[in-house]
PDB file of N, CA and C in Angstrom:
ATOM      1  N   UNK A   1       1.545   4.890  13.572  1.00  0.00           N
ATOM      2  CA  UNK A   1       0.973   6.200  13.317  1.00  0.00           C
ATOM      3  C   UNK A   1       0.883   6.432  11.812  1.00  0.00           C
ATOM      4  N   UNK A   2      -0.351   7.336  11.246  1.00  0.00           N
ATOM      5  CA  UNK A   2      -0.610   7.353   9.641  1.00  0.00           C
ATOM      6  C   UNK A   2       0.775   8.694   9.731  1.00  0.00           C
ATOM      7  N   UNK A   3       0.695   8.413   8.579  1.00  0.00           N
ATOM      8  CA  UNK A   3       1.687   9.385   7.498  1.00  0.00           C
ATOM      9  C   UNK A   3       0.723  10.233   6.856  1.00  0.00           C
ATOM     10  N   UNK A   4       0.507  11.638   7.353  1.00  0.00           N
ATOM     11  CA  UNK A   4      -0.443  12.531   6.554  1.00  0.00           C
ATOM     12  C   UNK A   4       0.091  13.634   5.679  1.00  0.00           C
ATOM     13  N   UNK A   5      -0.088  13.987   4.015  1.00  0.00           N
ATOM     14  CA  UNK A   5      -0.048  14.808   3.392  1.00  0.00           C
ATOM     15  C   UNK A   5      -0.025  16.158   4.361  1.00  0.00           C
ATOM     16  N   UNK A   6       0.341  17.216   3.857  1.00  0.00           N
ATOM     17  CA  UNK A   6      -0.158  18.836   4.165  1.00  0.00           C
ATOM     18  C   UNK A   6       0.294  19.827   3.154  1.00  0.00           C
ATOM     19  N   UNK A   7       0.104  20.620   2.832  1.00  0.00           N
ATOM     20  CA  UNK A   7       0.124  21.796   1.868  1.00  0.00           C
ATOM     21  C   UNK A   7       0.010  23.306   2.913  1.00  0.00           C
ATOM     22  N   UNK A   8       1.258  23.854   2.515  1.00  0.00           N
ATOM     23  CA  UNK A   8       1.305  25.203   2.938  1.00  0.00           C
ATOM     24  C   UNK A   8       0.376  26.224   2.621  1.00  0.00           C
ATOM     25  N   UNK A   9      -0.177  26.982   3.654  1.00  0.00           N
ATOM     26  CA  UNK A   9      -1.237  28.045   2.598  1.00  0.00           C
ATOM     27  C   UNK A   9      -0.644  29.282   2.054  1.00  0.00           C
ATOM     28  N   UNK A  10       1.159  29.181   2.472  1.00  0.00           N
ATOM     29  CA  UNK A  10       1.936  30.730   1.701  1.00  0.00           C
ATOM     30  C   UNK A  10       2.494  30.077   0.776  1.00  0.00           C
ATOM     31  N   UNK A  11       2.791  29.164   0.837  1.00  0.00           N
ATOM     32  CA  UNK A  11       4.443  29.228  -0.193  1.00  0.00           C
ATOM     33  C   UNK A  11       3.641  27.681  -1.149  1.00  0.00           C
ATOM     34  N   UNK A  12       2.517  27.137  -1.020  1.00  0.00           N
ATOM     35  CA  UNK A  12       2.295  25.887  -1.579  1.00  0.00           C
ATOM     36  C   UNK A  12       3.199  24.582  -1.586  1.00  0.00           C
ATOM     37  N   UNK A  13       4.088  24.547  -1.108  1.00  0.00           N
ATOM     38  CA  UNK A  13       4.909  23.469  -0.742  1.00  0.00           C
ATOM     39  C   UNK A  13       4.270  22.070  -0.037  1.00  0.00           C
ATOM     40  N   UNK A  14       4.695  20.683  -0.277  1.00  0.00           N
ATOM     41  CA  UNK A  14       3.659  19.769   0.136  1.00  0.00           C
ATOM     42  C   UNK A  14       4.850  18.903   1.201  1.00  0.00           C
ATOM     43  N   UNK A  15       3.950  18.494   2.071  1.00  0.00           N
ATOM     44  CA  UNK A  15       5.045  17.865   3.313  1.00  0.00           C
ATOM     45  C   UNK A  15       4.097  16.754   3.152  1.00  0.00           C
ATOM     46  N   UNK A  16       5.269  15.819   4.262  1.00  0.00           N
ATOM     47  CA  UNK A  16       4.460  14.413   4.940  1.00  0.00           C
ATOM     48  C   UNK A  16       4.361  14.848   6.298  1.00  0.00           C
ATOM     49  N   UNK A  17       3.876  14.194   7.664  1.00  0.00           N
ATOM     50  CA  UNK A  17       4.330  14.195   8.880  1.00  0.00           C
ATOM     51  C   UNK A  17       3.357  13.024   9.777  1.00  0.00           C
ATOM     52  N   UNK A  18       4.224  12.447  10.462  1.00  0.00           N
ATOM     53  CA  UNK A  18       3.681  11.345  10.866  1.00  0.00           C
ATOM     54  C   UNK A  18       2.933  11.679  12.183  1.00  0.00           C
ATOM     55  N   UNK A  19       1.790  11.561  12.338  1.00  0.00           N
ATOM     56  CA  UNK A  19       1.070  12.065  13.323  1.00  0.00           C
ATOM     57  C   UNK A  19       0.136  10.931  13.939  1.00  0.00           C
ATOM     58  N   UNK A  20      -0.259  11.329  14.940  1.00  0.00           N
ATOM     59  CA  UNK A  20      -1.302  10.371  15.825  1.00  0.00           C
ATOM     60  C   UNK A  20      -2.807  10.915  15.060  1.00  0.00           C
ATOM     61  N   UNK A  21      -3.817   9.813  14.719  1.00  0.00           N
ATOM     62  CA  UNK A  21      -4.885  10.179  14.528  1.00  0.00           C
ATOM     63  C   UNK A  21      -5.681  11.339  14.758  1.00  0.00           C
ATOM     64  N   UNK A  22      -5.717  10.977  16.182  1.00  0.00           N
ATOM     65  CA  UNK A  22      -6.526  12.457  17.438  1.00  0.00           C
ATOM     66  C   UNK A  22      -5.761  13.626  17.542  1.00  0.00           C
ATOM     67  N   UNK A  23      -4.698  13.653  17.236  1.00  0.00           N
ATOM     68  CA  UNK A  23      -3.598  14.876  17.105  1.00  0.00           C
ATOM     69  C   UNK A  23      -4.407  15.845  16.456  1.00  0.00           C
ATOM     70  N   UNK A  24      -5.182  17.102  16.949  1.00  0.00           N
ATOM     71  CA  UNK A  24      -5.280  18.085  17.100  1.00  0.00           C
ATOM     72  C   UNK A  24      -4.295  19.107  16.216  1.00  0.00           C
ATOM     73  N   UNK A  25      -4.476  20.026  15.514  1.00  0.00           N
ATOM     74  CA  UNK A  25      -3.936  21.096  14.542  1.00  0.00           C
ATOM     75  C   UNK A  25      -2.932  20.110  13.475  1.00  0.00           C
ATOM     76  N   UNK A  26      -2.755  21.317  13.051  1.00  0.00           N
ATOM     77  CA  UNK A  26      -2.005  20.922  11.840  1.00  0.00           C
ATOM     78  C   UNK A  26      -0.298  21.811  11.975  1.00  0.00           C
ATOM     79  N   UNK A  27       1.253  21.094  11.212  1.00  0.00           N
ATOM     80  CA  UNK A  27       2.334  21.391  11.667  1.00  0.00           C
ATOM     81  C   UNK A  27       2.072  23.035  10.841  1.00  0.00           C
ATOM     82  N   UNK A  28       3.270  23.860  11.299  1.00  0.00           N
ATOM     83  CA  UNK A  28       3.812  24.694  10.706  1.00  0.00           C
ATOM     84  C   UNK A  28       4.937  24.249   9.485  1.00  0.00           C
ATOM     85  N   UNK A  29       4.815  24.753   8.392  1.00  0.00           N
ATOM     86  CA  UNK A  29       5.929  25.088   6.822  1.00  0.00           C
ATOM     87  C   UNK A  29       6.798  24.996   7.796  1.00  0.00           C
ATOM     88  N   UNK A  30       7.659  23.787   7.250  1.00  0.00           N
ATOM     89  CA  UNK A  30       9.463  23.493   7.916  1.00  0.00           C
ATOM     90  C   UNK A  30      10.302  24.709   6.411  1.00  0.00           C
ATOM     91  N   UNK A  31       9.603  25.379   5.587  1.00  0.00           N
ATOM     92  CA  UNK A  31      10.404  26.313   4.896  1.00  0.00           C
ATOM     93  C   UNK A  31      10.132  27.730   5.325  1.00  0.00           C
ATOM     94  N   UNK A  32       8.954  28.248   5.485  1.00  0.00           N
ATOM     95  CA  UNK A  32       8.462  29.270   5.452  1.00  0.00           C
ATOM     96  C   UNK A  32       7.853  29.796   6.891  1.00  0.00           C
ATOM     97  N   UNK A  33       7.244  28.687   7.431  1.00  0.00           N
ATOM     98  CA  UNK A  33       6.834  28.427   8.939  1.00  0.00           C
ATOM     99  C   UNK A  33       4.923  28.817   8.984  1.00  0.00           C
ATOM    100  N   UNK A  34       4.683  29.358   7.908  1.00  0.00           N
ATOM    101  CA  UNK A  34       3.086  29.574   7.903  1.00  0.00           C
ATOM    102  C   UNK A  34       2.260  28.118   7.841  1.00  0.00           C
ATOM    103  N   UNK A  35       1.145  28.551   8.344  1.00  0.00           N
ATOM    104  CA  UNK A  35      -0.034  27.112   8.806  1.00  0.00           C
ATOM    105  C   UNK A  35       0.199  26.443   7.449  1.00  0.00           C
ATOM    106  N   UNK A  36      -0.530  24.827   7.728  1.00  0.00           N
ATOM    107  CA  UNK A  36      -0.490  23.878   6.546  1.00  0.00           C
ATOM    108  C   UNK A  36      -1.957  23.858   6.435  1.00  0.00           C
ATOM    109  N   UNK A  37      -2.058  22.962   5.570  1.00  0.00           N
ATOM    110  CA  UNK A  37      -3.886  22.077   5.146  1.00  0.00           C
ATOM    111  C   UNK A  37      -3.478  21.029   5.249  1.00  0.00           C
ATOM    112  N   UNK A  38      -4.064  20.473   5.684  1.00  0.00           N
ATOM    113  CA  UNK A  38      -3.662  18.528   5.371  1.00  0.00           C
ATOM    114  C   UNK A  38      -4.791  18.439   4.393  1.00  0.00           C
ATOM    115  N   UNK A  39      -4.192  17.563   3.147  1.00  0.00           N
ATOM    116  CA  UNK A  39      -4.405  17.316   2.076  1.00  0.00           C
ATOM    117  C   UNK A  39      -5.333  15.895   2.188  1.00  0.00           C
ATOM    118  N   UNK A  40      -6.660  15.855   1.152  1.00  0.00           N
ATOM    119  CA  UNK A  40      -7.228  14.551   1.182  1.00  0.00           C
ATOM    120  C   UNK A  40      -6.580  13.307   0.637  1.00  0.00           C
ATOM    121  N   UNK A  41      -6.490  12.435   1.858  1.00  0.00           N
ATOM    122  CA  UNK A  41      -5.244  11.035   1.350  1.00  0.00           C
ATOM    123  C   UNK A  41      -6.024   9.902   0.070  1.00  0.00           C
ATOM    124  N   UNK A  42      -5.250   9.636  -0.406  1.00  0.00           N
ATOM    125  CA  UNK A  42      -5.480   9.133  -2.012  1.00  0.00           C
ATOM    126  C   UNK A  42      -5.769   7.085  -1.204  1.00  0.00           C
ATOM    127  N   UNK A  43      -6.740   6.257  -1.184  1.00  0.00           N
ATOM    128  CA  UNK A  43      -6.018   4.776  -0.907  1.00  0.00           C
ATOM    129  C   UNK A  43      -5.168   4.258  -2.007  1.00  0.00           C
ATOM    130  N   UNK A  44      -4.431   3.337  -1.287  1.00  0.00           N
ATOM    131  CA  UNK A  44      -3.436   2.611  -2.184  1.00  0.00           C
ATOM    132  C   UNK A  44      -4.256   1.809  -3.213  1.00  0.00           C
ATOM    133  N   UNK A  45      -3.663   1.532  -4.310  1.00  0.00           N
ATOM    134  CA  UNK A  45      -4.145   0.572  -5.016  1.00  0.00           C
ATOM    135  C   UNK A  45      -3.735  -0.373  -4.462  1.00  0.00           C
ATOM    136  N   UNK A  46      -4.501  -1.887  -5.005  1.00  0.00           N
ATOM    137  CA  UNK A  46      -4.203  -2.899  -4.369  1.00  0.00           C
ATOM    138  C   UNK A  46      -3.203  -3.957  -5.016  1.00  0.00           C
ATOM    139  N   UNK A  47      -2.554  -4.398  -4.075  1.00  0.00           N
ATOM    140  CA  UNK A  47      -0.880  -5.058  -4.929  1.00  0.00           C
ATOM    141  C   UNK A  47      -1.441  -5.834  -5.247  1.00  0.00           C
ATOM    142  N   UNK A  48      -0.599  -6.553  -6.211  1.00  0.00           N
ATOM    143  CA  UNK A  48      -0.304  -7.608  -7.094  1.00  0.00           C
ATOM    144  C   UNK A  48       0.915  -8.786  -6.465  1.00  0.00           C
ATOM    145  N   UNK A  49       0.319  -8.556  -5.173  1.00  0.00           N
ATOM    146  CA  UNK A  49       1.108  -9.543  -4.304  1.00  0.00           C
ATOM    147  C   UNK A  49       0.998 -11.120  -5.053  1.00  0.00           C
ATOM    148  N   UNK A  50       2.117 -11.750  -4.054  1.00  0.00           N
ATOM    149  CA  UNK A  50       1.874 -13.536  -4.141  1.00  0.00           C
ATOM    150  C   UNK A  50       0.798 -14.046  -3.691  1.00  0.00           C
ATOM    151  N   UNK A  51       0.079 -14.062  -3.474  1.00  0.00           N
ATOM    152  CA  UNK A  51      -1.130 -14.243  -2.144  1.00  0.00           C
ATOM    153  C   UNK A  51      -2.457 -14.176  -3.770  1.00  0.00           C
ATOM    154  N   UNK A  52      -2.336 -12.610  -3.876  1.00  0.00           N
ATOM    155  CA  UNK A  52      -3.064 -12.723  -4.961  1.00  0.00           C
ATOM    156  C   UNK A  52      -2.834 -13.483  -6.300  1.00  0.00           C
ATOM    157  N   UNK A  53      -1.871 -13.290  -6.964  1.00  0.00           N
ATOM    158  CA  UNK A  53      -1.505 -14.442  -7.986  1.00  0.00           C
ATOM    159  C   UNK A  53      -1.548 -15.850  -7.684  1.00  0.00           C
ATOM    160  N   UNK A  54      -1.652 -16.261  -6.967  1.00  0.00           N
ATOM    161  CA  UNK A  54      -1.711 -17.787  -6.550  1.00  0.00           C
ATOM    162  C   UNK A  54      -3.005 -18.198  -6.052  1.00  0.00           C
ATOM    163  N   UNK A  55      -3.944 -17.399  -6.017  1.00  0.00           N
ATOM    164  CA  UNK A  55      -5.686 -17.318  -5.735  1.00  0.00           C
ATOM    165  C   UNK A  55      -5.661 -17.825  -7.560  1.00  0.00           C
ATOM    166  N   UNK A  56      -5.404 -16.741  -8.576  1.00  0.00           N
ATOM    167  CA  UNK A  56      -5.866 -16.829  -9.267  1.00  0.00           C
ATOM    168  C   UNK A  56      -5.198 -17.869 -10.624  1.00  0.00           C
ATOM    169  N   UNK A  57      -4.299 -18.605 -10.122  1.00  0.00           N
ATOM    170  CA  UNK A  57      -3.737 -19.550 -10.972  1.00  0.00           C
ATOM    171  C   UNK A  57      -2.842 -20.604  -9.929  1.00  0.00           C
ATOM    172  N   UNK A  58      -2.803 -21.915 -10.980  1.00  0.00           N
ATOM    173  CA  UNK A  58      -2.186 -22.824  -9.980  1.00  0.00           C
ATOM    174  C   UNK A  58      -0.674 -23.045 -10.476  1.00  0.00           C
ATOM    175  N   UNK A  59       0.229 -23.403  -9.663  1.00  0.00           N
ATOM    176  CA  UNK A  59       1.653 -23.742  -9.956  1.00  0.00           C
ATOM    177  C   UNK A  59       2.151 -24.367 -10.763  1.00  0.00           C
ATOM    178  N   UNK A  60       1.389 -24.699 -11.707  1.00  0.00           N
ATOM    179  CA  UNK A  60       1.777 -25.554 -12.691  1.00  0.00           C
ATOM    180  C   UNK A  60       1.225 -24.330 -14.296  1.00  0.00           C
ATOM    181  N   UNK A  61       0.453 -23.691 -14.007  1.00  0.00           N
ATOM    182  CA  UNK A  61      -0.282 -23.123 -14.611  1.00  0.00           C
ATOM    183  C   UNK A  61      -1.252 -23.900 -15.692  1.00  0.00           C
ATOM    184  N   UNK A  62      -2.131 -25.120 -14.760  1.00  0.00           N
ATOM    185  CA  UNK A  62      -3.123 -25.736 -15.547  1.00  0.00           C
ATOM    186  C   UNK A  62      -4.549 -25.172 -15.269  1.00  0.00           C
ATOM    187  N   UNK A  63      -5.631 -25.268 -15.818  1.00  0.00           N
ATOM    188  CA  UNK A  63      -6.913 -24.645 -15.281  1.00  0.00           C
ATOM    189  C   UNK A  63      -7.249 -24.895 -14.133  1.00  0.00           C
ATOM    190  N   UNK A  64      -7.233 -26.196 -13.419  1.00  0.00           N
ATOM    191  CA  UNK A  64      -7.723 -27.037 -12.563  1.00  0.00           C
ATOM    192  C   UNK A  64      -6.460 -26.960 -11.090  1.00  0.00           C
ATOM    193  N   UNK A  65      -6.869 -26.983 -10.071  1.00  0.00           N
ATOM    194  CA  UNK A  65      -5.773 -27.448  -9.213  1.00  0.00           C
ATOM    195  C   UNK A  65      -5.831 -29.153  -9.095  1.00  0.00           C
ATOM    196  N   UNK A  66      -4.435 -29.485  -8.492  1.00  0.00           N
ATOM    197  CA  UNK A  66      -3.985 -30.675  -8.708  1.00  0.00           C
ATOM    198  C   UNK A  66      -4.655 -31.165  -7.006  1.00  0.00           C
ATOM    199  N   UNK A  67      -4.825 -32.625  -7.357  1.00  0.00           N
ATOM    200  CA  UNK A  67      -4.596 -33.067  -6.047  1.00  0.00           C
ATOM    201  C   UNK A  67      -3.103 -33.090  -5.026  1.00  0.00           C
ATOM    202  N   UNK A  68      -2.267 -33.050  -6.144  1.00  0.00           N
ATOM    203  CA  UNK A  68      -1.048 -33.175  -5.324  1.00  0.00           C
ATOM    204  C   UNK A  68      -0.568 -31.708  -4.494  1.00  0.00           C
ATOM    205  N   UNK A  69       0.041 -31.703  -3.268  1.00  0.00           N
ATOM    206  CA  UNK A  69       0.544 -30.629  -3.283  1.00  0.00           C
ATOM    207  C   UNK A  69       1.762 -30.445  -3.591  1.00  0.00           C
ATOM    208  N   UNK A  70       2.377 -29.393  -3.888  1.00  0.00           N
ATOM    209  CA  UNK A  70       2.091 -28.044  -3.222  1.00  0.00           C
ATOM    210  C   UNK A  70       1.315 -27.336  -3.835  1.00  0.00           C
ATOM    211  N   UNK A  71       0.185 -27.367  -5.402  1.00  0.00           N
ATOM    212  CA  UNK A  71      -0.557 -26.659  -5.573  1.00  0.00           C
ATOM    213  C   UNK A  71      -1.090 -26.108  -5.002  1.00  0.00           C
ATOM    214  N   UNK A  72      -1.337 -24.683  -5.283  1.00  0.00           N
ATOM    215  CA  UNK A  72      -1.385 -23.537  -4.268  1.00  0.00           C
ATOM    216  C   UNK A  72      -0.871 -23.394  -3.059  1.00  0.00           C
ATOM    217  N   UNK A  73       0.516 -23.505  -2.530  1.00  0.00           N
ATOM    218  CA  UNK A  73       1.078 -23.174  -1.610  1.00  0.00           C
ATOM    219  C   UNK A  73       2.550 -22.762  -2.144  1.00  0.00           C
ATOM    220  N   UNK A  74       2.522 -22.380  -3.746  1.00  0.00           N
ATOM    221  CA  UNK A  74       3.736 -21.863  -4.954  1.00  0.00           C
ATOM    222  C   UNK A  74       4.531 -22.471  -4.865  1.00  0.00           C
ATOM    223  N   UNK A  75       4.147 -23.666  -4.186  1.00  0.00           N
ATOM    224  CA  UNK A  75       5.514 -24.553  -5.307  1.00  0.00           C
ATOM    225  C   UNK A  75       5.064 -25.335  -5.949  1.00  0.00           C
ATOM    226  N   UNK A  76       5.996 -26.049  -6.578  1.00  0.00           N
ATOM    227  CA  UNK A  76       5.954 -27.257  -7.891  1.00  0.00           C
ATOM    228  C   UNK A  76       5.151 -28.137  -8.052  1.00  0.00           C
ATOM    229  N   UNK A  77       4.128 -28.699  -8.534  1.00  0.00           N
ATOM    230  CA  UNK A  77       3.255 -29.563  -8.540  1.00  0.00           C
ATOM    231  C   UNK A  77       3.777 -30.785  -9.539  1.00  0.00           C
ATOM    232  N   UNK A  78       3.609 -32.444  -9.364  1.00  0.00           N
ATOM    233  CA  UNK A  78       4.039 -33.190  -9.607  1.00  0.00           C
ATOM    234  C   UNK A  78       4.204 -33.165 -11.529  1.00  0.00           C
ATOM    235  N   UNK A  79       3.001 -32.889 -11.940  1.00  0.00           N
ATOM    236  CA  UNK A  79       2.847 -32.394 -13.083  1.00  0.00           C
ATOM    237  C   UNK A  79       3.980 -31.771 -13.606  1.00  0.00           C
ATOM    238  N   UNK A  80       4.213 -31.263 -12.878  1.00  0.00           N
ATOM    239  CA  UNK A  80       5.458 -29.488 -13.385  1.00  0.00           C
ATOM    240  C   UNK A  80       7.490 -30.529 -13.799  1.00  0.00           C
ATOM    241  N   UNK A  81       7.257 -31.074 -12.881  1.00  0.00           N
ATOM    242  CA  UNK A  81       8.543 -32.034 -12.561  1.00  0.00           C
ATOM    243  C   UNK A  81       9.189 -32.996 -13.763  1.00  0.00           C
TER     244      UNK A  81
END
């Protein structure tokens, strides 16, 4: 289930609440108890995972990938040794 923003319309206070897509209304202020807004969700930027760093350089850090492996599978390439 997404994790959706909301904003109180008395007191401005900002919640999370984990809801089903199709879920119908919006919660009541867990401070105040007046209606929320659900707030427009921001996307994530995109990580800087392993997956990505290893697309863009090889394990040895030469220009070229090696014939040997494990280039590109992050480990050590014979070179490196």
């Amino acid at each position: 289930m997404p994790l959706y923003d909301f904003a109180c319309t008395r007191c401005g206070r900002t919640m999370e609440d984990l809801r089903k897509p199709d879920e119908a209304g919006t919660p009541a202020c867990p401070h105040c108890g007046a209606p929320t807004v659900r707030l427009p969700s921001v996307p994530a930027p995109p990580s800087c995972g392993t997956a990505r760093r290893a697309a863009s350089r090889t394990c040895c850090g030469r220009e070229e990938r090696c014939d040997r492996p494990p280039c590109g599978e992050g480990g050590a390439c014979g070179s490196r040794r």
